[in-house]
N, C-alpha and C. Protein backbone atom coordinates (compact mmCIF):
# COMPACT_ATOMS: atom_id res chain seq x y z
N UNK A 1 -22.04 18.77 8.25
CA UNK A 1 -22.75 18.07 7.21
C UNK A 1 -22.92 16.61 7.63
N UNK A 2 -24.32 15.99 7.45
CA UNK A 2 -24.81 14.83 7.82
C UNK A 2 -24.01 14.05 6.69
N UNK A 3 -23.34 12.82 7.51
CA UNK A 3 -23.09 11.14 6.39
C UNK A 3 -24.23 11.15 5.83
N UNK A 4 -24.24 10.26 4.39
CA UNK A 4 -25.61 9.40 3.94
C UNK A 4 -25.30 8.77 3.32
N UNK A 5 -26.01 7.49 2.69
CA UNK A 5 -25.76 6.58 2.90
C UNK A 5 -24.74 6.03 1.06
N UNK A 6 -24.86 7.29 0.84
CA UNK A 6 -24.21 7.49 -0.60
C UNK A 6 -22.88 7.65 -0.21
N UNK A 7 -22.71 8.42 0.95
CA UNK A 7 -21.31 8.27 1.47
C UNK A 7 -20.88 7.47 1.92
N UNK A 8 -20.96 6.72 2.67
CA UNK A 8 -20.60 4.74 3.03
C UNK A 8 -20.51 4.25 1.89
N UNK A 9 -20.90 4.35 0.67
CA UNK A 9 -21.07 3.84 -0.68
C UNK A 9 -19.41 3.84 -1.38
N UNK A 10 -19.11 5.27 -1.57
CA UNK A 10 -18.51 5.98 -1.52
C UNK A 10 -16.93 5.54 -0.65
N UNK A 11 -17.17 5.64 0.45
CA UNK A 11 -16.41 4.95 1.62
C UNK A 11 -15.73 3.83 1.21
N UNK A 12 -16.71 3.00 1.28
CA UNK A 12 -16.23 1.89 0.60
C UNK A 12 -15.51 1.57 -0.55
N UNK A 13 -15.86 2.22 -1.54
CA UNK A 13 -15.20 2.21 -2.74
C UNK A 13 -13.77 2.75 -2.85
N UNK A 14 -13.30 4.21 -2.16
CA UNK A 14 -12.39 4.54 -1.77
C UNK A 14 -11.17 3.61 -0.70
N UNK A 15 -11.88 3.78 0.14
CA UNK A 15 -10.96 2.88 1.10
C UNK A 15 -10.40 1.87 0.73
N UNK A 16 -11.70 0.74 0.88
CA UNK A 16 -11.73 -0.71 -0.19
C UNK A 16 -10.34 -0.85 -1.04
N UNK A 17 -10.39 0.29 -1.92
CA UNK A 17 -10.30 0.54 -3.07
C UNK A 17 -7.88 0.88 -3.09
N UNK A 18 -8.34 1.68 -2.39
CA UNK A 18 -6.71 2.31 -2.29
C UNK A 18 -5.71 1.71 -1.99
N UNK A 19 -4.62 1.78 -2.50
CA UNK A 19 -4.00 0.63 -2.61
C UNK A 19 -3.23 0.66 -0.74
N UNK A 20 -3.50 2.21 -0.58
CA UNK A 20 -2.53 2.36 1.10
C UNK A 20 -3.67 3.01 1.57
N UNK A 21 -3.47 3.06 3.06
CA UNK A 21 -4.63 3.39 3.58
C UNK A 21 -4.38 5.26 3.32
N UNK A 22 -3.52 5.99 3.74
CA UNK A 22 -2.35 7.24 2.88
C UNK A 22 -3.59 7.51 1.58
N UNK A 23 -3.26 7.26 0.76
CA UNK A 23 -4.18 7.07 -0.66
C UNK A 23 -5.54 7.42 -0.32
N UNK A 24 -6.25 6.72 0.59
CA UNK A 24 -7.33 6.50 0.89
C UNK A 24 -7.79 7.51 1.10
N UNK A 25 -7.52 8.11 2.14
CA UNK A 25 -7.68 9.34 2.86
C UNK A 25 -7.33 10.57 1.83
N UNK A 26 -6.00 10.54 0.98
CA UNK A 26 -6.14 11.85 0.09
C UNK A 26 -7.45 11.73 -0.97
N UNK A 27 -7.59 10.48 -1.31
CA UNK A 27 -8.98 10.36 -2.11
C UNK A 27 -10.21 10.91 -1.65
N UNK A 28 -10.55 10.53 -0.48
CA UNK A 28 -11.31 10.86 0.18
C UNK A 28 -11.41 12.53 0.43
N UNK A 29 -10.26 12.75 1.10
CA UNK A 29 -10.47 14.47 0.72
C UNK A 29 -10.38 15.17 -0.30
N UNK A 30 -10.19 14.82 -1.24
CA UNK A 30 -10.10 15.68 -2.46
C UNK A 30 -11.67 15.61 -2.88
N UNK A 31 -12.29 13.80 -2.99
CA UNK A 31 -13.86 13.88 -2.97
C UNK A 31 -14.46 14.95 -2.24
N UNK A 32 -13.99 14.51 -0.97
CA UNK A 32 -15.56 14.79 -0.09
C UNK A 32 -14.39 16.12 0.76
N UNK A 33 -14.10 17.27 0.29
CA UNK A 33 -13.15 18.56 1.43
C UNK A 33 -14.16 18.86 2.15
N UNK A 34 -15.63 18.36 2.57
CA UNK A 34 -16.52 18.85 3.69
C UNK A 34 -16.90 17.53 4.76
N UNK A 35 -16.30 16.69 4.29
CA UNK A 35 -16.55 15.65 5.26
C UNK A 35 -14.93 15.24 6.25
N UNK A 36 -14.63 15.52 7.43
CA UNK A 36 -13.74 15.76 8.39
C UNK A 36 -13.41 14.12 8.21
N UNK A 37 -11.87 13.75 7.71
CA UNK A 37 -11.58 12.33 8.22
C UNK A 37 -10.25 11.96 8.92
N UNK A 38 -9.98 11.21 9.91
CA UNK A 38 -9.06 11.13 11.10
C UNK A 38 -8.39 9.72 10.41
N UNK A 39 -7.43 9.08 10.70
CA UNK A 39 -6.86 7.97 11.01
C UNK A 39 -6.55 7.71 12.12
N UNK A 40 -6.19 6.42 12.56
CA UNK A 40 -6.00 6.49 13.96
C UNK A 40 -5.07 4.74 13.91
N UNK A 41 -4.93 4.25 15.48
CA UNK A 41 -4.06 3.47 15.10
C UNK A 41 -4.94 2.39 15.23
N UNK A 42 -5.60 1.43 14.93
CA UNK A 42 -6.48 0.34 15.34
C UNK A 42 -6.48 -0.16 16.74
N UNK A 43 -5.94 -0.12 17.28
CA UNK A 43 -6.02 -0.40 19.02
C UNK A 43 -6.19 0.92 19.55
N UNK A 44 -6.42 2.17 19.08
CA UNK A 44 -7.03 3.33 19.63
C UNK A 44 -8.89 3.25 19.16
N UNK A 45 -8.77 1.95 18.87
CA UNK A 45 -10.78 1.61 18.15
C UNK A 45 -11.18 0.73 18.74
N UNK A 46 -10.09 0.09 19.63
CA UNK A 46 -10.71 -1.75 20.07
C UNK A 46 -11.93 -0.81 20.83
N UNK A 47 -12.86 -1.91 20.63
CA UNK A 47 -13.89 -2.15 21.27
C UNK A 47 -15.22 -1.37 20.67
N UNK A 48 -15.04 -0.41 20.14
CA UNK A 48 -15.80 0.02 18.66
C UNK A 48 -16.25 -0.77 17.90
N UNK A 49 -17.49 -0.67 16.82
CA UNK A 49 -17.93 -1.24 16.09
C UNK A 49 -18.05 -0.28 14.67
N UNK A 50 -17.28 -1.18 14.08
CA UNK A 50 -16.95 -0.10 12.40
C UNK A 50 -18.21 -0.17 12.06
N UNK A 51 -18.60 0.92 11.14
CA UNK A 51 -19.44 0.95 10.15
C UNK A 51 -19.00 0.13 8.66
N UNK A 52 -17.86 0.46 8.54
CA UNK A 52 -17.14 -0.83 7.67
C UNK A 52 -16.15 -2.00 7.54
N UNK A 53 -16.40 -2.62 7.52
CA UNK A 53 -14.91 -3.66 7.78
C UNK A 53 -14.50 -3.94 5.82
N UNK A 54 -13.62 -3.70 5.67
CA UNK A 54 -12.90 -3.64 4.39
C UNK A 54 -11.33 -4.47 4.61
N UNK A 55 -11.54 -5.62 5.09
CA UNK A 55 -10.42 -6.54 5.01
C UNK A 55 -9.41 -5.91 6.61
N UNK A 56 -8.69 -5.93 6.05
CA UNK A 56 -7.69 -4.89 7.03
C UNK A 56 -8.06 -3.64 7.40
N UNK A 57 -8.82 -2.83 6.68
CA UNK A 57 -9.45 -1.43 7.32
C UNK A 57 -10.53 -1.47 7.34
N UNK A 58 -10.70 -0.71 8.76
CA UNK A 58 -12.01 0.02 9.28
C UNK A 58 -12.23 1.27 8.78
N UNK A 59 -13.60 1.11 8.93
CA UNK A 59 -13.90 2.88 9.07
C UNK A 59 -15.49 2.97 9.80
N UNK A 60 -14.87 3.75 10.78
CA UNK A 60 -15.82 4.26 11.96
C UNK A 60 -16.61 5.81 11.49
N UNK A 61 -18.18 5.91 11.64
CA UNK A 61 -18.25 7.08 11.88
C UNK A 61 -18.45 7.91 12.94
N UNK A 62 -18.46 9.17 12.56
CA UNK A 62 -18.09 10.25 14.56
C UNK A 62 -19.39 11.06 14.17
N UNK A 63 -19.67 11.55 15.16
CA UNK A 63 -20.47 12.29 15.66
C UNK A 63 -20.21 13.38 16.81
N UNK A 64 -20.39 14.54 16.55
CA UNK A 64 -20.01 15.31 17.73
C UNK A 64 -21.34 16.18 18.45
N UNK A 65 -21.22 16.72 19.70
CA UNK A 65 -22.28 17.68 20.33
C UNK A 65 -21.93 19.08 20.40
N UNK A 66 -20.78 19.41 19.66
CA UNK A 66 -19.85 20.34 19.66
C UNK A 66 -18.70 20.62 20.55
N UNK A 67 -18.67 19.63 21.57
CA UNK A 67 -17.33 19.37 22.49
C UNK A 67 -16.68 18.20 22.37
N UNK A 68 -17.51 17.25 22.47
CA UNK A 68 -16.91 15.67 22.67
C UNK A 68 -17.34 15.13 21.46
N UNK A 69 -16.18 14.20 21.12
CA UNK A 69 -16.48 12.97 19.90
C UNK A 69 -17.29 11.85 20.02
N UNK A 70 -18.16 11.22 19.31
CA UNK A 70 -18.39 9.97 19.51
C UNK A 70 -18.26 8.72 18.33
N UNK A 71 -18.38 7.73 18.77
CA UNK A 71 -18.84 6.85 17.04
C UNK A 71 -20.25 6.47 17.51
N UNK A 72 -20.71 6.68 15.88
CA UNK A 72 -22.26 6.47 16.06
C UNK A 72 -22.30 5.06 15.02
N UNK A 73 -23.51 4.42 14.78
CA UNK A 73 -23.67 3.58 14.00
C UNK A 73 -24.62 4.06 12.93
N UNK A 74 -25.08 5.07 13.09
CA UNK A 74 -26.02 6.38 12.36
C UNK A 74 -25.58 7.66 11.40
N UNK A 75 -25.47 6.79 9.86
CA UNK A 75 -25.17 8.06 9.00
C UNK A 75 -25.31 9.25 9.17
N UNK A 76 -26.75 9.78 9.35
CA UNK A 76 -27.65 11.02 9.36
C UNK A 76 -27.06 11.69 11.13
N UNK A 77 -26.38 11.02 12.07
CA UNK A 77 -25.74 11.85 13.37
C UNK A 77 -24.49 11.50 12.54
N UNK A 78 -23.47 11.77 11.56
CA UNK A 78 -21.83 11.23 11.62
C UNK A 78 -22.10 12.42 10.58
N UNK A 79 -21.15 12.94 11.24
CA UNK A 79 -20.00 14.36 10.50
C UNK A 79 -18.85 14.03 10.35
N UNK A 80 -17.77 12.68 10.40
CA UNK A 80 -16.71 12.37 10.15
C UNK A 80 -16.72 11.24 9.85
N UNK A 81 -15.06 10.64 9.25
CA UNK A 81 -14.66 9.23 9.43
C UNK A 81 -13.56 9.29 10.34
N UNK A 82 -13.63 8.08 10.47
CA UNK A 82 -12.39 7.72 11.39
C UNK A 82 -11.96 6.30 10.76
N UNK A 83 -10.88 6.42 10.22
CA UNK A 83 -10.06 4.99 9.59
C UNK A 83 -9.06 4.27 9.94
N UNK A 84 -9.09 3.44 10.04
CA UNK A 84 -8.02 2.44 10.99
C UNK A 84 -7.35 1.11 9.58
N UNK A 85 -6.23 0.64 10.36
CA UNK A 85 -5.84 -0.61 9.43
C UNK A 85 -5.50 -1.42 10.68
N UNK A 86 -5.08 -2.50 10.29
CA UNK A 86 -4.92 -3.39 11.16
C UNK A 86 -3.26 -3.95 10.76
N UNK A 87 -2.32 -3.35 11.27
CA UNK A 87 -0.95 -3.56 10.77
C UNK A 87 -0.32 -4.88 10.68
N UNK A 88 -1.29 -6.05 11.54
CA UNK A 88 -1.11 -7.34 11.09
C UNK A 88 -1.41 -8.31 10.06
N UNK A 89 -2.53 -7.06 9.44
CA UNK A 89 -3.11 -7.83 8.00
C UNK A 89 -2.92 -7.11 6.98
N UNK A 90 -1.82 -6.28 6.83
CA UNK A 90 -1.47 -5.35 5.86
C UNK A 90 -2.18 -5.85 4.34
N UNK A 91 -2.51 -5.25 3.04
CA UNK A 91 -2.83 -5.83 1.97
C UNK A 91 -1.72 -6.36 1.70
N UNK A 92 -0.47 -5.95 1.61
CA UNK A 92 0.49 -6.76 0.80
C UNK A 92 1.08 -8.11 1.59
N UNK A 93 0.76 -8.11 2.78
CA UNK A 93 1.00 -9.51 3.72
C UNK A 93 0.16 -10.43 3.31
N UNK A 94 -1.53 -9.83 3.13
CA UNK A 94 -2.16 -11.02 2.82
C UNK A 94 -1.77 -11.32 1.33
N UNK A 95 -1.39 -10.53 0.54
CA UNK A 95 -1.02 -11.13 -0.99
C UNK A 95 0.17 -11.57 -1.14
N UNK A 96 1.02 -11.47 -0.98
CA UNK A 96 2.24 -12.22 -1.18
C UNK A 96 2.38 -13.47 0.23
N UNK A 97 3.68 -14.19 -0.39
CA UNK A 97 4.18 -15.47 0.49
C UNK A 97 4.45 -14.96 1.59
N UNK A 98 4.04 -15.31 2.61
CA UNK A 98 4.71 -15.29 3.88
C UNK A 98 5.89 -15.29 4.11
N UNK A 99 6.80 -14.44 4.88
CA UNK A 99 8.59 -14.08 5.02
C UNK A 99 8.85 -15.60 5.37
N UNK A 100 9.56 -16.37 4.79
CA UNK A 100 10.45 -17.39 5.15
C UNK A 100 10.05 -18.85 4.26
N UNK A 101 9.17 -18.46 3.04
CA UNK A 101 8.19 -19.12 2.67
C UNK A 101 8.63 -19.38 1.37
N UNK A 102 8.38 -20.62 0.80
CA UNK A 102 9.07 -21.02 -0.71
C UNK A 102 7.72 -20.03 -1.71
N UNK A 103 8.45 -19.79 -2.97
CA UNK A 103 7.34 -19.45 -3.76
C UNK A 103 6.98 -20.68 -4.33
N UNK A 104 7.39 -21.83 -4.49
CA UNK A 104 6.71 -23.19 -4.95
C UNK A 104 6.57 -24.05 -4.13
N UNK A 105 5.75 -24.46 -4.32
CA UNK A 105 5.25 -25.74 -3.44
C UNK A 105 5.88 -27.28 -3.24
N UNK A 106 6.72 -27.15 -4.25
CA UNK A 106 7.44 -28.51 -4.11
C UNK A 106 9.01 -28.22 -3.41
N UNK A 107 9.22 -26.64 -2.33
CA UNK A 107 10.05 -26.68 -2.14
C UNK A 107 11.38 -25.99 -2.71
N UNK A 108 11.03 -26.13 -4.20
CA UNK A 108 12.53 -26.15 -4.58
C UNK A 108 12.38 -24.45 -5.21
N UNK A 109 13.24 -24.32 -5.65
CA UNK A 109 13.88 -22.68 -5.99
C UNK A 109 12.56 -22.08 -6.76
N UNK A 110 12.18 -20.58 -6.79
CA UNK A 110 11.28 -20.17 -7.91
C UNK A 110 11.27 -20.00 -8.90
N UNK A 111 10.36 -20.03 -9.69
CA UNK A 111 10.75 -20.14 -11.28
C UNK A 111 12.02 -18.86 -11.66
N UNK A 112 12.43 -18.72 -12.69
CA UNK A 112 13.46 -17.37 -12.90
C UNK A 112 13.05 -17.18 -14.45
């Protein structure tokens, strides 16, 4: 089954959306059980170009010839996703204080 462009829509909203990338993916299959989706580790993508960038996650689409995988940049050739995070920009790293970091700014203890 061909991507379209309702599915990137879709994509987005899910992924975007989930609070773990885990989440994401069961969302996603329970939506879409005919659309094939992979995770992978983000340095198994360097040099790829996502179809989405969603903060910390990617998502690539694939394309196959019936032997070999590819990523395409073309809904209408992509029969899969492929989703990545970026384990240095986790969501909850970018939302909370940094490890070693006051929660107030003047230094002194956090509110209680």
């Amino acid at each position: 089954m061909a991507l379209t462009f309702r599915h990137l829509r879709t994509a987005e909203e899910v992924v975007g959306g989930a609070a773990s990338l885990r989440e994401a993916v069961a969302r996603w299959r329970t939506q879409h059980p005919d659309v094939r989706t992979v995770v992978v580790d983000a340095m198994d993508m360097r040099g790829e170009t996502p179809a989405l960038q969603l903060g910390a996650r990617n998502v690539y689409l694939a394309a196959t010839n019936g032997h070999c995988w590819h990523v395409t940049q073309q809904p209408e050739d992509a029969t899969a996703l492929i989703l990545t995070q970026d384990e240095d920009e986790t969501p909850a790293r970018i939302a909370g204080p940094q490890a070693g970091t006051s929660a107030t700014s003047d230094g002194g203890a956090p509110p209680t």
